[in-house]
C-alpha atoms as a PDB file:
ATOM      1  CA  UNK A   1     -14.144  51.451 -38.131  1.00  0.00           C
ATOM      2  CA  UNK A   2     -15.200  48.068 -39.534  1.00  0.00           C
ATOM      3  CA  UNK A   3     -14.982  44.947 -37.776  1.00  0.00           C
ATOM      4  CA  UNK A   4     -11.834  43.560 -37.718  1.00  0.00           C
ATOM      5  CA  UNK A   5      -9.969  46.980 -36.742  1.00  0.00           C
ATOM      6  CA  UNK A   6     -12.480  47.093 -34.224  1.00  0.00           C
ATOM      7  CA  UNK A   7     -11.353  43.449 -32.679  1.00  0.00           C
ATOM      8  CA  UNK A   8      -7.599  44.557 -33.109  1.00  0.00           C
ATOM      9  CA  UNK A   9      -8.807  47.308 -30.756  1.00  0.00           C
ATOM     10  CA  UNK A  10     -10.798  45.484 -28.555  1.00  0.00           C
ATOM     11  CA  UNK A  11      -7.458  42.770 -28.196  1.00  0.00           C
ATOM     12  CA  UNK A  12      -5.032  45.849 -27.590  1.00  0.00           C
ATOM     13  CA  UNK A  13      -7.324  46.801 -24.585  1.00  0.00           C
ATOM     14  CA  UNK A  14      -6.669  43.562 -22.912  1.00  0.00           C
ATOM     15  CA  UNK A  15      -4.462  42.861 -20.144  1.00  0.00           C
ATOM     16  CA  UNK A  16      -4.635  38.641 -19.942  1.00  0.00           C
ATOM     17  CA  UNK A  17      -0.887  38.622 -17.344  1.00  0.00           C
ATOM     18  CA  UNK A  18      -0.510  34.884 -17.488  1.00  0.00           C
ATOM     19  CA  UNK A  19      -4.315  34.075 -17.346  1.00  0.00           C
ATOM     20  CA  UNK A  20      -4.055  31.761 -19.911  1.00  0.00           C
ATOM     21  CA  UNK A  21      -0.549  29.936 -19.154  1.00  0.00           C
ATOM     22  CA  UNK A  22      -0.788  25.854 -19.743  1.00  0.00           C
ATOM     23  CA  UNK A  23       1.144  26.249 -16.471  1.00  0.00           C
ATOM     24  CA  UNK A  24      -2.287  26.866 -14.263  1.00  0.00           C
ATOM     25  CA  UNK A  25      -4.013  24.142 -13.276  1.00  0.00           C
ATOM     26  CA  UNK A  26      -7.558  25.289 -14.445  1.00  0.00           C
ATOM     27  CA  UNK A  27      -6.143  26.068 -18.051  1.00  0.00           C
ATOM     28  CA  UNK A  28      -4.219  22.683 -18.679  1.00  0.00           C
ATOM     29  CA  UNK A  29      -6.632  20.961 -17.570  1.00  0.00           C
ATOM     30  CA  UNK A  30      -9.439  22.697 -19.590  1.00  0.00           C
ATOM     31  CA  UNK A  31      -6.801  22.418 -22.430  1.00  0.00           C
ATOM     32  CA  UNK A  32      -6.765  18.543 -22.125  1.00  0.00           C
ATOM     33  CA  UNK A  33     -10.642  18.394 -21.685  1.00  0.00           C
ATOM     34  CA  UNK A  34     -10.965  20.083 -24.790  1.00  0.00           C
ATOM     35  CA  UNK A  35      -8.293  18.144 -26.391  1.00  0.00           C
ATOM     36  CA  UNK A  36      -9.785  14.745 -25.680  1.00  0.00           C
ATOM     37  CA  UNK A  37     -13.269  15.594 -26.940  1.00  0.00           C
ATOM     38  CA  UNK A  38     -11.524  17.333 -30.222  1.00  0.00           C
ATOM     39  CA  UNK A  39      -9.765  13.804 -30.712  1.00  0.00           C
ATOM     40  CA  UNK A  40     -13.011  12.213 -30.186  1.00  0.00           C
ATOM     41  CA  UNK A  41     -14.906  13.522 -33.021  1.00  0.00           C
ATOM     42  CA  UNK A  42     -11.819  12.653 -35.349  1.00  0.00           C
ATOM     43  CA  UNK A  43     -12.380   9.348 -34.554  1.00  0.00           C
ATOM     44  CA  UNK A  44     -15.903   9.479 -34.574  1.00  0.00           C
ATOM     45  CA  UNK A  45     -15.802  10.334 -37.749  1.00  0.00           C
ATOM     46  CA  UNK A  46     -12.845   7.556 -38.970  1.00  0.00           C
ATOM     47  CA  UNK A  47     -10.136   9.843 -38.769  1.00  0.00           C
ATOM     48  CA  UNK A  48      -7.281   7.419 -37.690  1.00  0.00           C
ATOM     49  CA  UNK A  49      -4.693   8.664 -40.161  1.00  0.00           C
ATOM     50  CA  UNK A  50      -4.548  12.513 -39.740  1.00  0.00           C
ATOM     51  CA  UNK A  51      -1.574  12.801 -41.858  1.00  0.00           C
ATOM     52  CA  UNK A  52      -3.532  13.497 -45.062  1.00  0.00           C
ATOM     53  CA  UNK A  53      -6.180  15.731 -43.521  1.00  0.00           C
ATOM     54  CA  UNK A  54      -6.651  19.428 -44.538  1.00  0.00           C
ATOM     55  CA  UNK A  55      -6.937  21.611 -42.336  1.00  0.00           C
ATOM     56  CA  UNK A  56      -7.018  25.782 -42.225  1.00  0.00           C
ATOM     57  CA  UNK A  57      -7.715  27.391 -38.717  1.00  0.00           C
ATOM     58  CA  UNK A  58      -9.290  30.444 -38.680  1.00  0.00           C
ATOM     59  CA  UNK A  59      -7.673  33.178 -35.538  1.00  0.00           C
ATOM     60  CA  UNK A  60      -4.828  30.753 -35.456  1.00  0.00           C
ATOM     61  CA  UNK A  61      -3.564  33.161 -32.502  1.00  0.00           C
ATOM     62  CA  UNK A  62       0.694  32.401 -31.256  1.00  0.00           C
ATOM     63  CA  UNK A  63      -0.016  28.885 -33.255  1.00  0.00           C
ATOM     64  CA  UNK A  64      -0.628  27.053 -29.785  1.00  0.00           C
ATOM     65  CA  UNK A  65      -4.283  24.947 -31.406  1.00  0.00           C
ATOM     66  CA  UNK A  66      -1.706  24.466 -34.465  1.00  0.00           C
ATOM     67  CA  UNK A  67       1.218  22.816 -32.344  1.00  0.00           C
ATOM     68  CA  UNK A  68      -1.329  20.422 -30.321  1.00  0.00           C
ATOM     69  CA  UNK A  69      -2.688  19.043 -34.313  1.00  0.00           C
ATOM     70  CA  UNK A  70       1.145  18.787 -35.335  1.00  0.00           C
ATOM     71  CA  UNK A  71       1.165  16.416 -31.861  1.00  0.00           C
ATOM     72  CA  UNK A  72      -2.236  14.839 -32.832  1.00  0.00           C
ATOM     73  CA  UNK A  73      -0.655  13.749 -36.148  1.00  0.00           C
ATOM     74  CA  UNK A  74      -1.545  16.117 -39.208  1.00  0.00           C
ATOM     75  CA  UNK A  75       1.103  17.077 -41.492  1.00  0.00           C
ATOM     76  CA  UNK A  76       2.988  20.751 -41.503  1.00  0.00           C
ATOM     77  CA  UNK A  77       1.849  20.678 -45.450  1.00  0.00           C
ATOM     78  CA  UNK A  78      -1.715  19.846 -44.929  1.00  0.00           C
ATOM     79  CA  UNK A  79      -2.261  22.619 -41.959  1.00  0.00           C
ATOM     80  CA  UNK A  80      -2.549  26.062 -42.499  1.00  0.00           C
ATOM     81  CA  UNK A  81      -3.360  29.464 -40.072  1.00  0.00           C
ATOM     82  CA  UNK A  82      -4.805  32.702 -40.512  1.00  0.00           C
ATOM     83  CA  UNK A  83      -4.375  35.750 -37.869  1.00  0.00           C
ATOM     84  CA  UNK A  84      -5.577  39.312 -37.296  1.00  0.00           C
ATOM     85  CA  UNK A  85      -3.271  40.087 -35.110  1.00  0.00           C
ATOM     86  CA  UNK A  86       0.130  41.262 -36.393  1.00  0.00           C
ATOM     87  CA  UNK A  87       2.084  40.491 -32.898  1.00  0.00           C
ATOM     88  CA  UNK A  88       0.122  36.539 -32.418  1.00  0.00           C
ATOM     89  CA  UNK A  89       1.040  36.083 -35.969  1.00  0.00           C
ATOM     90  CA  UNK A  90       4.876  36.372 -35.588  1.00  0.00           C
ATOM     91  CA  UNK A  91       4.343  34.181 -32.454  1.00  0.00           C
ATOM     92  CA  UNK A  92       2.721  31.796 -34.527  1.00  0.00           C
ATOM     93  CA  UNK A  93       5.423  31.980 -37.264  1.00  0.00           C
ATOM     94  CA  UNK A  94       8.579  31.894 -34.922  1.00  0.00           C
ATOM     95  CA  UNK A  95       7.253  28.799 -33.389  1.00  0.00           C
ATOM     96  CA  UNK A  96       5.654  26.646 -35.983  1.00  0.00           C
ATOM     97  CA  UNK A  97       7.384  24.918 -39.678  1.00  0.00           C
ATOM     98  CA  UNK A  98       8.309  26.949 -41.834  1.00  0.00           C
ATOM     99  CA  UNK A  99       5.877  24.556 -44.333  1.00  0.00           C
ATOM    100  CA  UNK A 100       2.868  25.097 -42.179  1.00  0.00           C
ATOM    101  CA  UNK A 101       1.189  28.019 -44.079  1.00  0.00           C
ATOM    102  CA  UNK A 102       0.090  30.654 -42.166  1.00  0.00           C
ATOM    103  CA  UNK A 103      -1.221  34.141 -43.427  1.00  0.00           C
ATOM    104  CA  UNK A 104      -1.384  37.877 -41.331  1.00  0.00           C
ATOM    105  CA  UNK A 105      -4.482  39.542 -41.815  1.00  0.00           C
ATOM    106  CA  UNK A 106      -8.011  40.054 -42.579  1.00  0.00           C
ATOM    107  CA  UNK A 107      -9.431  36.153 -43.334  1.00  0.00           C
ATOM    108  CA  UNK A 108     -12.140  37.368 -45.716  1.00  0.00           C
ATOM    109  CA  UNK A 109      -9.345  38.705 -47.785  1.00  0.00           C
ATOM    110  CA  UNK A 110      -7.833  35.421 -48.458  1.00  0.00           C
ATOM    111  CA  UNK A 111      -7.960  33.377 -51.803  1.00  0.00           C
ATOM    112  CA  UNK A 112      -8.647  29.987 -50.805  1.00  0.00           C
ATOM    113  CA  UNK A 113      -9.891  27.850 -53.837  1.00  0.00           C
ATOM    114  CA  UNK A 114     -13.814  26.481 -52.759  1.00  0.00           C
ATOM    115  CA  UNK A 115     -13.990  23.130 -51.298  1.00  0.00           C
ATOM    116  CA  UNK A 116     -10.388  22.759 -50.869  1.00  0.00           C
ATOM    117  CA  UNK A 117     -10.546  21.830 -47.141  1.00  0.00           C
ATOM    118  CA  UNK A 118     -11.169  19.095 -44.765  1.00  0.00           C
ATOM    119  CA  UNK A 119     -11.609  20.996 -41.852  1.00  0.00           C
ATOM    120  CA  UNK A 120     -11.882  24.403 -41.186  1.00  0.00           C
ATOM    121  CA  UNK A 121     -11.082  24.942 -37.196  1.00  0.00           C
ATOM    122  CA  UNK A 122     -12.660  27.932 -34.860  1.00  0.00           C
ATOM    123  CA  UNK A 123     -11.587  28.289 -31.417  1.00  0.00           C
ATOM    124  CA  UNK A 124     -12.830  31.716 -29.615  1.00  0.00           C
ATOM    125  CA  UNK A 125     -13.303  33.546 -32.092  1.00  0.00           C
ATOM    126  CA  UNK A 126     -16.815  34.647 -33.392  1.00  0.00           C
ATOM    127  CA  UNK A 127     -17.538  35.722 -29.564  1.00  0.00           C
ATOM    128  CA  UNK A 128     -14.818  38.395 -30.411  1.00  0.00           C
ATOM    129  CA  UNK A 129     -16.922  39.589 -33.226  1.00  0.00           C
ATOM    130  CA  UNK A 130     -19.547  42.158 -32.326  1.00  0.00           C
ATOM    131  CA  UNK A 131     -20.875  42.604 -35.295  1.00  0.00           C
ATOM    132  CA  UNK A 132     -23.738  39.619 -36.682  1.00  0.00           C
ATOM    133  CA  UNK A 133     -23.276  40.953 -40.504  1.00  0.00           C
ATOM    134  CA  UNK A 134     -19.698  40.018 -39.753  1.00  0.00           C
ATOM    135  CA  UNK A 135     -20.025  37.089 -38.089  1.00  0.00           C
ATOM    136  CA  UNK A 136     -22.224  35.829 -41.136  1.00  0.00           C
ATOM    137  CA  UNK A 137     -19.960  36.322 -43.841  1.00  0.00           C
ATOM    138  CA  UNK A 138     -16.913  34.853 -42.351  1.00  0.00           C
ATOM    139  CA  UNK A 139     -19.050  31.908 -41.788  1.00  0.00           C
ATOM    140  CA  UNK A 140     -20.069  31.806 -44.960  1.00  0.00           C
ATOM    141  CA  UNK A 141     -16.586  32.416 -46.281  1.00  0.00           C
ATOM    142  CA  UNK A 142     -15.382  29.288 -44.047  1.00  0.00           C
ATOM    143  CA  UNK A 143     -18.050  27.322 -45.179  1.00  0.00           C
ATOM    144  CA  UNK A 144     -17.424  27.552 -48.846  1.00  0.00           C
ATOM    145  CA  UNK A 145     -13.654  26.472 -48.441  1.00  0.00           C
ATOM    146  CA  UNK A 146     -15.181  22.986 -46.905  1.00  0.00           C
ATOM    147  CA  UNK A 147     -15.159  20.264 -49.000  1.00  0.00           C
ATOM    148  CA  UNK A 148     -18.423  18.150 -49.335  1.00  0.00           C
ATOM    149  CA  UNK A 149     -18.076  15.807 -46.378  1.00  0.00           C
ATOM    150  CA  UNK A 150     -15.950  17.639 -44.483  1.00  0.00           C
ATOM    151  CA  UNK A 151     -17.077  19.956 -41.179  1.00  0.00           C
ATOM    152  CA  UNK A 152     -15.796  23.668 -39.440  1.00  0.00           C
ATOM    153  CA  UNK A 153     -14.650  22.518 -36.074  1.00  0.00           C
ATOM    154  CA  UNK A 154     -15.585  25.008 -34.024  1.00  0.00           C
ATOM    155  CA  UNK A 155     -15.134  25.870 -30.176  1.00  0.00           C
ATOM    156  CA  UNK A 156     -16.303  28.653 -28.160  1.00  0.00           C
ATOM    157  CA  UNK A 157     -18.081  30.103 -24.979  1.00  0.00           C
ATOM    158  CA  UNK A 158     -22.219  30.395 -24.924  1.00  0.00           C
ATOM    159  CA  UNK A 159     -22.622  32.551 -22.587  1.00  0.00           C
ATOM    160  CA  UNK A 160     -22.032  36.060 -22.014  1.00  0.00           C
ATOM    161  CA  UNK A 161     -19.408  37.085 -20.218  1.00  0.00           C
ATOM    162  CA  UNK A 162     -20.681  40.119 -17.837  1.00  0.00           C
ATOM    163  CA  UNK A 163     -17.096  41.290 -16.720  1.00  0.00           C
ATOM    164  CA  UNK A 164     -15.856  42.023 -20.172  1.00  0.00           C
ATOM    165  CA  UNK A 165     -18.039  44.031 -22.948  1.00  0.00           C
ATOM    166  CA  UNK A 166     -15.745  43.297 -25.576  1.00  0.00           C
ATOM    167  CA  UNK A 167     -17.126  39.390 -26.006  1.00  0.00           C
ATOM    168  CA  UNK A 168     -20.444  38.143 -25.752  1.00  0.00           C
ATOM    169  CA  UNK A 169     -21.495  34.143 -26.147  1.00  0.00           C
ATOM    170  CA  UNK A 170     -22.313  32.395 -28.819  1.00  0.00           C
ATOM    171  CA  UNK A 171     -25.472  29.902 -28.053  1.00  0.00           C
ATOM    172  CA  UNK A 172     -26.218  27.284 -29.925  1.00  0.00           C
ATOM    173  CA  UNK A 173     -29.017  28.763 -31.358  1.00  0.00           C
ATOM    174  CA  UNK A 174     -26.311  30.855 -33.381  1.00  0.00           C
ATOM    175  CA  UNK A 175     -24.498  28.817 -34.393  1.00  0.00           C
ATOM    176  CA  UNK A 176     -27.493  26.840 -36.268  1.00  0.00           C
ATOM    177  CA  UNK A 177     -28.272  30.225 -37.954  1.00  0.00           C
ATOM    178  CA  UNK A 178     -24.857  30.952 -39.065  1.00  0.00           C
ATOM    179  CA  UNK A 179     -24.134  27.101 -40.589  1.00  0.00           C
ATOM    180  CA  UNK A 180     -28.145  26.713 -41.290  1.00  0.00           C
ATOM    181  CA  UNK A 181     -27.125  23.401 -44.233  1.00  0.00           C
ATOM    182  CA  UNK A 182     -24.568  22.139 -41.790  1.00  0.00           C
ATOM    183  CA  UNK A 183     -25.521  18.552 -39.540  1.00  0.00           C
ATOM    184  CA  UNK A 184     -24.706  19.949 -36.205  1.00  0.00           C
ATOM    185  CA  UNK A 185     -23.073  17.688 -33.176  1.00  0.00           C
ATOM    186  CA  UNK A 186     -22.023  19.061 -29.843  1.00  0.00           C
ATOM    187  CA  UNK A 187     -20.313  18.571 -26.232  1.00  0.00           C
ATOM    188  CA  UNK A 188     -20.903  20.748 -23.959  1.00  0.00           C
ATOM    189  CA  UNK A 189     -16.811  21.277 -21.962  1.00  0.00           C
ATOM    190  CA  UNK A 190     -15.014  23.200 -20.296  1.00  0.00           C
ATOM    191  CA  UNK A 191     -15.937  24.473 -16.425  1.00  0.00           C
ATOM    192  CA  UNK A 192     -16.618  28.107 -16.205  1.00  0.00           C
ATOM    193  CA  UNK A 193     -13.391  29.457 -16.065  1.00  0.00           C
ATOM    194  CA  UNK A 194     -13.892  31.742 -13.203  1.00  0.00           C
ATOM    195  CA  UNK A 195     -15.082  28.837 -11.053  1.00  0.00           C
ATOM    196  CA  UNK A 196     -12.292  26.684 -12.735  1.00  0.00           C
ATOM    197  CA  UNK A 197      -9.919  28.908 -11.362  1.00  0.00           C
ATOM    198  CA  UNK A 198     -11.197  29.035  -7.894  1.00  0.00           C
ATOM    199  CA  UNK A 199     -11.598  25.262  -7.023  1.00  0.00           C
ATOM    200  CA  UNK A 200      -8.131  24.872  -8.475  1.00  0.00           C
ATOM    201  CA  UNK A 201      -6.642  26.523  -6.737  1.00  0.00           C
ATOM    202  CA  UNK A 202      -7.634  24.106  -3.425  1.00  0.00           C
ATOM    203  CA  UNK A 203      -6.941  21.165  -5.325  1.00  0.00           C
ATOM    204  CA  UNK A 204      -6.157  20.376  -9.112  1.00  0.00           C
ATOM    205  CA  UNK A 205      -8.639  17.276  -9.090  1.00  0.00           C
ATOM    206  CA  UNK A 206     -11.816  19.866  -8.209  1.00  0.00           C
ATOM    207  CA  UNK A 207     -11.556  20.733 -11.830  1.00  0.00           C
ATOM    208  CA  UNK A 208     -13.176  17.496 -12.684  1.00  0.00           C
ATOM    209  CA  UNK A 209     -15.886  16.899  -9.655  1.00  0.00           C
ATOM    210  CA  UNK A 210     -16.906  20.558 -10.704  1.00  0.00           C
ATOM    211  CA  UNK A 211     -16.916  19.299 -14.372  1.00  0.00           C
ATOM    212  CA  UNK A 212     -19.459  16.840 -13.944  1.00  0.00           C
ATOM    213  CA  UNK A 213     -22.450  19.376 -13.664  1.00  0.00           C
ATOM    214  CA  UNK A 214     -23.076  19.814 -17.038  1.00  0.00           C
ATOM    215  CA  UNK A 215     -24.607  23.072 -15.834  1.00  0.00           C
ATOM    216  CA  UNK A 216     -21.746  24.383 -14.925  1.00  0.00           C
ATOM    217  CA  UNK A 217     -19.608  24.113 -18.297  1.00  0.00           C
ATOM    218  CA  UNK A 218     -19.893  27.270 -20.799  1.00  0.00           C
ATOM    219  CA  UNK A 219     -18.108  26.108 -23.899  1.00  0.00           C
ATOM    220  CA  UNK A 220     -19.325  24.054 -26.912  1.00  0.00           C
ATOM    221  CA  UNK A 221     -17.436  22.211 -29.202  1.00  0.00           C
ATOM    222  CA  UNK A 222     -19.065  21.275 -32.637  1.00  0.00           C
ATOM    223  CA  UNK A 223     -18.815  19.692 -35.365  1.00  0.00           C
ATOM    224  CA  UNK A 224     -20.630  21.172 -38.452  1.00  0.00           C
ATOM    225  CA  UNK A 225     -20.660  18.368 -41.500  1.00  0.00           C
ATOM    226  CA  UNK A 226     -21.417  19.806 -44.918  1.00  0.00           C
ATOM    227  CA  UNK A 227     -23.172  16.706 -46.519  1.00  0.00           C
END
């Protein structure tokens, strides 16, 4: 079995209920946390106008990440998606423009012309991938379809998880090794989600006290600037 049958497998294994529904407190407000510091590397980096930005996102899952860079300003046109899955990809589709781009399948497989991209976004999904030889080439892949100047955006947990086999975290460390001529920054977010979910449920507003131990958040969002 190679790799990405063995991730459909690993997703068809999962029960998530409503886990991840924006209408829990812990998950819109991790949502918005990541959101924010997303929208502050744009701007960072002089992105005011995101209408003309290129951007491809890599596991674009039911096109949620897609919808909230629609909101953010980028253009249908300039955006595009790729998914594994066969049932998140006709989420994605039923959902988002019919001139947003998106494409079903393997993303290794796909003919994108070299240095075509602004941004190349990656949101949970190398902790899904077991397999480093993997993981390397689709970073490699990604990497050749930025443009000089632009970055990967990428987002996702460090840590292992100890409850579920089928993920393990991706420390920084990693990341260096898998972008090794990329200029690295990166914010630490997002509360552990099982402790997220607990003080929320007391109070909505414990999501941030809890926040401000750096300690205690497990995600990393990056951005990875090909010079």
């Amino acid at each position: 079995m190679n790799e990405p049958e063995a991730v459909a497998e690993r997703y068809a294994r999962r029960t998530a209920g409503d886990r991840y529904s924006l209408v829990r407190p812990d998950v819109w407000q991790t949502v918005h946390e990541r959101q924010r510091a997303m929208l502050g590397f744009f701007a960072r980096e002089g992105l005011g106008d995101l209408s003309a930005v290129r951007l491809m996102e890599v596991g674009c899952g039911a096109g949620g990440n897609l919808l909230e860079l629609l909101r953010a300003g980028f253009r249908p046109e300039h955006l595009s998606g790729v998914e594994l899955l066969a049932d998140r990809f006709a989420a994605a589709r039923a959902v988002l423009p019919p001139s947003l781009a998106l494409h079903a399948g393997d993303a290794l497989q796909l003919e994108v012309p070299a240095a075509s991209l602004d941004i190349v976004f990656v949101s949970t999904v190398f902790s899904s991938l077991l397999d480093d030889g993997f993981q390397q080439r689709l970073a490699d892949t990604m990497w050749r379809w930025v443009r000089p100047g632009g970055a990967v955006l990428w987002y996702d947990f460090t840590v292992n998880n100890p409850r579920n086999r089928d993920v393990r975290g991706v420390p920084l460390s990693r990341v260096r090794a898998l972008f090794p001529h990329g200029r690295i920054a990166t914010r630490r977010v997002t509360l552990a989600p099982p402790i997220a979910r607990t003080v929320t449920r007391l109070h909505p507003a414990l999501y941030t006290l809890f926040n401000t131990l750096p300690v205690l958040r497990t995600h990393a969002l990056c951005w990875i600037a090909k010079p």
